[in-house]
Protein backbone atom coordinates (compact mmCIF):
# COMPACT_ATOMS: atom_id res chain seq x y z
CA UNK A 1 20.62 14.71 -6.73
CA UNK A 2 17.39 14.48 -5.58
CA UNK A 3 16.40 12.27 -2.50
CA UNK A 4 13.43 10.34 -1.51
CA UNK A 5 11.82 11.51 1.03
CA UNK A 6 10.84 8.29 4.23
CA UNK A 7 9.59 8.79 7.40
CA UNK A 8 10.27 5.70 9.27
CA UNK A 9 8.93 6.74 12.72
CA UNK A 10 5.12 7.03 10.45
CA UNK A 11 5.86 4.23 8.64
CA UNK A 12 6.23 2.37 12.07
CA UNK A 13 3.30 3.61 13.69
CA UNK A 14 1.08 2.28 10.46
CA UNK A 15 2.55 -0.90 10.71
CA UNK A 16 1.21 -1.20 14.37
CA UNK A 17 -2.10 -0.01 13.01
CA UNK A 18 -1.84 -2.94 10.76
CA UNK A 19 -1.07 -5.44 13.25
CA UNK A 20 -4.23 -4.32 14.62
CA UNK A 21 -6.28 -4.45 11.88
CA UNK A 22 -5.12 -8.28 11.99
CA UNK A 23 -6.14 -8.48 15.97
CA UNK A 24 -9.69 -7.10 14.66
CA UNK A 25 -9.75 -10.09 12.30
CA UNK A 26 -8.86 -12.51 14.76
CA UNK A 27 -10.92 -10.97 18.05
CA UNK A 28 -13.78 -10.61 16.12
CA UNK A 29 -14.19 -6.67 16.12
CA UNK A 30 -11.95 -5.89 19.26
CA UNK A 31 -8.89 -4.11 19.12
CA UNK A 32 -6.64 -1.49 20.53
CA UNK A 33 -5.50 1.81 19.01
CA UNK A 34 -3.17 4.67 19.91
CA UNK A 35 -3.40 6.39 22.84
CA UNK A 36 -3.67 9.76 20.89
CA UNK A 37 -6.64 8.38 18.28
CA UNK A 38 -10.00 8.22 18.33
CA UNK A 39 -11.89 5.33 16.51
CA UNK A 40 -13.96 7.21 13.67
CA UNK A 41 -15.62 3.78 12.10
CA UNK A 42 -14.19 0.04 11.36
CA UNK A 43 -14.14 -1.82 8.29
CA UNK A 44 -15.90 -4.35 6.96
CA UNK A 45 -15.80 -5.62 3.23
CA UNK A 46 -17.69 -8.69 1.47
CA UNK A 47 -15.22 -11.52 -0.33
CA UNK A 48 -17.56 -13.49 -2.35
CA UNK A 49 -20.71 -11.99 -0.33
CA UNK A 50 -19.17 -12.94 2.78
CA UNK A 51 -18.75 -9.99 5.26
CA UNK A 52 -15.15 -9.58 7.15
CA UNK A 53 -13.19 -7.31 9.38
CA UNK A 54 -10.90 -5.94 7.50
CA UNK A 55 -9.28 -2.48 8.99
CA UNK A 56 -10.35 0.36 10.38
CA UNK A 57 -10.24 4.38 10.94
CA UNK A 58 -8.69 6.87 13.23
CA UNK A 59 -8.24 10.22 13.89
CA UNK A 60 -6.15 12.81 15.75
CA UNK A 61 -5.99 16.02 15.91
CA UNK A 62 -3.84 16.48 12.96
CA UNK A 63 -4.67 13.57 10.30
CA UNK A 64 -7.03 10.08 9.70
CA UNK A 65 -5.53 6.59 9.22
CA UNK A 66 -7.12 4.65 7.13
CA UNK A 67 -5.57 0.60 8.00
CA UNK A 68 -6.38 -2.57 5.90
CA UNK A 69 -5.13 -5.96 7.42
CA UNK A 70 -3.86 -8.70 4.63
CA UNK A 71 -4.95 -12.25 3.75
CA UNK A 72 -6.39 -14.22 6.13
CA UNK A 73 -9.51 -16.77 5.35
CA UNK A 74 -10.17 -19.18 2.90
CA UNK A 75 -11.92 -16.99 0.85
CA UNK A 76 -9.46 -13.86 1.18
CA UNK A 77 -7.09 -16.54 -0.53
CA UNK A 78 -9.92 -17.12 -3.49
CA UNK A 79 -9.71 -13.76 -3.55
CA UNK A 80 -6.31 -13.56 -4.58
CA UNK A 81 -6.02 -16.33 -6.92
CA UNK A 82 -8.80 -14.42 -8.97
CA UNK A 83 -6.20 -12.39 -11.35
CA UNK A 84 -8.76 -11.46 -14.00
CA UNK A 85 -9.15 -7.89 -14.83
CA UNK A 86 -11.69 -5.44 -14.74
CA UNK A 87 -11.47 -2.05 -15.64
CA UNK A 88 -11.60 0.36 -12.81
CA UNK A 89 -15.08 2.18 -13.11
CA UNK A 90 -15.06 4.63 -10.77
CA UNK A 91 -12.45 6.95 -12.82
CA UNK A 92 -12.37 8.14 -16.11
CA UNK A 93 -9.53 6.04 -18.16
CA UNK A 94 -8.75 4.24 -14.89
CA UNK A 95 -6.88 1.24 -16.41
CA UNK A 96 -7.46 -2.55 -15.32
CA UNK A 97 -7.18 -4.11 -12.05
CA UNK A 98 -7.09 -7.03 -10.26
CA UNK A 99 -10.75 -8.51 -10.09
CA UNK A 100 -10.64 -9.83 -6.92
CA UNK A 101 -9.02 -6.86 -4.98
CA UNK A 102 -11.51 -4.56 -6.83
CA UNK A 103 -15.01 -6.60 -5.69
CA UNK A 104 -13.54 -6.49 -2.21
CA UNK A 105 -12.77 -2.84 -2.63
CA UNK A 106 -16.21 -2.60 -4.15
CA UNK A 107 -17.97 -3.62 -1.27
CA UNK A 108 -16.71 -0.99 1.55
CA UNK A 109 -15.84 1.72 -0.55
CA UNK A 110 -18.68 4.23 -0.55
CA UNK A 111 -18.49 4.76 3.41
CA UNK A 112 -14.87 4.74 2.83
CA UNK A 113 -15.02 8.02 0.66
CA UNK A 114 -17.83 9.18 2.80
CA UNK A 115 -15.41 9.88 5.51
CA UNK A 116 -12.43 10.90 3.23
CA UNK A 117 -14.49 13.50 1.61
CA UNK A 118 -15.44 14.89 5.16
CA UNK A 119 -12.44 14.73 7.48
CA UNK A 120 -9.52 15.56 3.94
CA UNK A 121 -10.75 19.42 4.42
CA UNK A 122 -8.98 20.05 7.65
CA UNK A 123 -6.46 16.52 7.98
CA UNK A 124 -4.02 14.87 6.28
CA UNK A 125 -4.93 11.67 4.95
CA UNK A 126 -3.08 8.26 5.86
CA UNK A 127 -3.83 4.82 4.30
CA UNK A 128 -1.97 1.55 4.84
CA UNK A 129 -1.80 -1.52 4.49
CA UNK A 130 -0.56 -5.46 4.50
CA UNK A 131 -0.53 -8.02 1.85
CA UNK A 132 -4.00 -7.78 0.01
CA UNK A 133 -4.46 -4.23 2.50
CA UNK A 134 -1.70 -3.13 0.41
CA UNK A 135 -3.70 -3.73 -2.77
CA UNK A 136 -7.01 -2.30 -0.83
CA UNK A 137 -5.13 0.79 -0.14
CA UNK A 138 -3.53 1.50 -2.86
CA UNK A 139 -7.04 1.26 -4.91
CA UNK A 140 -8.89 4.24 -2.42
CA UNK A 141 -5.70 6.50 -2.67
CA UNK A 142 -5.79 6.03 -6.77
CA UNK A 143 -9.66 6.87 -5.99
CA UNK A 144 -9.16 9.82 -4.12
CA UNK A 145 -6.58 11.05 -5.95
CA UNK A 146 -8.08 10.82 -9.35
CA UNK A 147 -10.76 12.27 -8.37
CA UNK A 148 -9.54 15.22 -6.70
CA UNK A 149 -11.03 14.77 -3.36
CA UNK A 150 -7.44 15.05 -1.81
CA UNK A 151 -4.03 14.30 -1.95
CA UNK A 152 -3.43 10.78 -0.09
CA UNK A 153 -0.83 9.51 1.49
CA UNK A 154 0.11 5.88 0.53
CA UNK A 155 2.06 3.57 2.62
CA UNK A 156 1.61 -0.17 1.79
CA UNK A 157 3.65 -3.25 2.80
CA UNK A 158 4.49 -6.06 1.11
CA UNK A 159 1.57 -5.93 -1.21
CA UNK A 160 1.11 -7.39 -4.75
CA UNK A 161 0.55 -5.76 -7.97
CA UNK A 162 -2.92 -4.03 -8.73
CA UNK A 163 -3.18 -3.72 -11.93
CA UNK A 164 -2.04 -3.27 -15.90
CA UNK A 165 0.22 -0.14 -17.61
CA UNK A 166 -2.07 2.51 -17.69
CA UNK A 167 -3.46 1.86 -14.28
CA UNK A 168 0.00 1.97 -12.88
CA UNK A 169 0.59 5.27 -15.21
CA UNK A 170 -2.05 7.06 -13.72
CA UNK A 171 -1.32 6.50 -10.27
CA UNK A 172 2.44 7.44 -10.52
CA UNK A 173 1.39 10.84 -12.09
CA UNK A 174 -1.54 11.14 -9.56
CA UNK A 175 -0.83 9.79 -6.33
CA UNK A 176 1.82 12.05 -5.27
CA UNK A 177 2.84 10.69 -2.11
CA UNK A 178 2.96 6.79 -2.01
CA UNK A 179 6.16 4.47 -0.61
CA UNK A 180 5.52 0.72 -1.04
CA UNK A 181 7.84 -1.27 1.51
CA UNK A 182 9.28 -4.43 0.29
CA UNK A 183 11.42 -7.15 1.53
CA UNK A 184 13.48 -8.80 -0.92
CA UNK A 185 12.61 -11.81 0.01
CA UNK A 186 9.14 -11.52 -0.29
CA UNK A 187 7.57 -13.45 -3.54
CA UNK A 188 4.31 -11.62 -2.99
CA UNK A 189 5.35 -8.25 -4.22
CA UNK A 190 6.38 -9.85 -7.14
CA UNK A 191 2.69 -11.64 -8.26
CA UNK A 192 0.84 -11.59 -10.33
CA UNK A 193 3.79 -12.31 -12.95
CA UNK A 194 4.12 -9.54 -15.89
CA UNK A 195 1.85 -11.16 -18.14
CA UNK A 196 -0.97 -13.90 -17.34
CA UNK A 197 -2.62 -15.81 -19.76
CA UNK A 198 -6.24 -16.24 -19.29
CA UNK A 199 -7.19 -20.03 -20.98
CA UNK A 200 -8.49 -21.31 -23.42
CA UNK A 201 -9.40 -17.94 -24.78
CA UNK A 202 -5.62 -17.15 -24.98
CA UNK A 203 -6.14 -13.08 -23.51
CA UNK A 204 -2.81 -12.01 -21.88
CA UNK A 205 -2.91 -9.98 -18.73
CA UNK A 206 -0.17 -7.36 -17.77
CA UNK A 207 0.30 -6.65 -14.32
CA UNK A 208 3.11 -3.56 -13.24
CA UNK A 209 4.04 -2.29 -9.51
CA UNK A 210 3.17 1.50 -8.89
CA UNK A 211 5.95 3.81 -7.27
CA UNK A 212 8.20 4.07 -5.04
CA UNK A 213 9.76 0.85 -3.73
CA UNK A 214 11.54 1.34 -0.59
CA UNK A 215 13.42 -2.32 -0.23
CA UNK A 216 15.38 -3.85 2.59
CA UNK A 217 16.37 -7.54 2.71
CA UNK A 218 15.19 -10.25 5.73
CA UNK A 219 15.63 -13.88 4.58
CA UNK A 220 13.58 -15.66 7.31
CA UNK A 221 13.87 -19.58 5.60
CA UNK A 222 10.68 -19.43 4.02
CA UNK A 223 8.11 -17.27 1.75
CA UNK A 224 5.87 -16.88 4.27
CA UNK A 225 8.03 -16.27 7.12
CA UNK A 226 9.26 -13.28 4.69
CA UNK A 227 6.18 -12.07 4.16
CA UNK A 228 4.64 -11.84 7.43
CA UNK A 229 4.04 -8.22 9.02
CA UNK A 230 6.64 -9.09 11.53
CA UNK A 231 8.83 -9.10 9.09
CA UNK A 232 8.19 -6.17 7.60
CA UNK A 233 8.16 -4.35 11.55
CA UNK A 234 11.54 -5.49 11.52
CA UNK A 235 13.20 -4.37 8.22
CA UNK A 236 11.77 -0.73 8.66
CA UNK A 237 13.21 -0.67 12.35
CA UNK A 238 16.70 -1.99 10.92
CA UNK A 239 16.19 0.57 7.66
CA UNK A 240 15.29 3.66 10.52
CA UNK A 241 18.45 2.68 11.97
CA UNK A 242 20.67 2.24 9.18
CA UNK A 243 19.46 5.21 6.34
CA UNK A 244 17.92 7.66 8.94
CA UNK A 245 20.73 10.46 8.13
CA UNK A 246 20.82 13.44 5.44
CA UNK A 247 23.43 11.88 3.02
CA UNK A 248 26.21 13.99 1.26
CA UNK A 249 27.89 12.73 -1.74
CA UNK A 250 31.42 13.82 -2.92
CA UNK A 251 32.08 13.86 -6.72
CA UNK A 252 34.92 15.89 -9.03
CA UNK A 253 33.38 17.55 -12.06
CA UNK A 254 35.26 16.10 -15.37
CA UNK A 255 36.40 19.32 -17.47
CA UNK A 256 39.57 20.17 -19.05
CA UNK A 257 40.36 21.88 -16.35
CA UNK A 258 40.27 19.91 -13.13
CA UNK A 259 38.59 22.06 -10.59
CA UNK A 260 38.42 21.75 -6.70
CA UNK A 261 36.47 18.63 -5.12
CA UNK A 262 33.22 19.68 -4.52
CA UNK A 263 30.66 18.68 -1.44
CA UNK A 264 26.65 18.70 -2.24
């Protein structure tokens, strides 16, 4: 049997990047970042021509993190209420996505891939994110990845679907390293629903989750107290503590013969 691979102790650290990413937001540009990191650039993207702080990027010796905060104006929140489609133009056959995760995407993602195309020839690559981050970051890895600049590193939290069947097809094929954290709890991972109808011109929408789900459960009384990025700190510390072991599994093979119990 074949086991899913997590590294809790990274997926930690990128949640504190997050929680940074939201300090940016809310300190207007200033934040703190590992003691071991450099700042290479921040991020700003447009939401209905408005520019925002939304992340940033580091660097160590060994790889770049790439961190997107989640949903936190008025207009991030237009944002995600816009669940039209576009097709995704910067691949060939790239499927449909969400509209408004792609125009914010849009707007910072040509400095984004400036710096992914330089620092992916010597470092690993690292992106993350909360909420709509999630969505941000898993559009640049399906990016990257498509395109063969490099071979990404996904980790998102608690973020909603991106997009329709074939764009979710293409990124499980292509994206070869990508967990997606999600609290059981949490409504968010589950919007948009399956299928949306746009009205009155009666066009149905599909929207699927990309790989791998790595789930825990914190009910914290309320949707959004379940969806916060404390929340999400917490149920990878308690899943670190609880699955952080190389499992073995005992089974008897079922022949004619019975044969010895066997340990893989």
């Amino acid at each position: 049997m074949k086991f899913l691979s997590v590294d809790y102790d990274k997926a930690l650290e990128l949640l504190l990047c997050i929680e940074q990413a939201y300090t940016q937001y809310e300190e207007d540009g200033q934040f703190m970042i590992p003691a071991d990191y450099s700042l290479v650039d921040t991020i700003k993207a447009c939401v209905f021509s408005e520019p925002e702080w939304f992340g940033y990027i580091i660097e160590n010796e060994d790889s770049i993190i790439i961190a997107f905060r989640g949903t936190k104006s008025d207009l991030d929140w237009l944002a995600d209420l816009k669940i039209d489609q576009d097709l995704f133009p910067y691949v060939m056959d790239g499927g449909n996505v969400h509209s408004g995760f792609l125009s914010i995407y849009r707007s910072c993602r040509e400095m984004l891939l400036a710096i992914v195309k330089v620092k992916a020839l010597s470092k690993k690559i690292f992106i993350t994110g909360h909420s709509l981050g999630g969505s941000l970051a898993t559009l640049l890895g399906y990016e990257i990845a498509m395109n063969g600049i490099c071979n990404p590193n996904v980790y998102t939290f608690g973020s909603p679907k991106v997009g329709n069947i074939k764009f979710k097809e293409n990124y499980d094929e292509n994206v070869r390293h990508s967990l997606r954290f999600v609290n059981l709890y949490d409504m968010v991972p589950l919007s948009p629903p399956f299928k949306v109808e746009i009205k009155p011109l009666h066009i149905y929408l599909e929207y699927v989750q990309v790989k791998h789900p790595i789930t825990f459960s914190l009910n914290k009384g309320s949707i959004k107290n379940s969806h916060l990025l404390s929340t999400y700190i917490e149920g990878v510390k308690k899943m670190k503590l609880d699955y952080d072991y190389t499992p073995t599994f005992t089974y008897k093979l079922r022949e004619a013969e019975p044969l010895e119990e066997e340990v893989i």
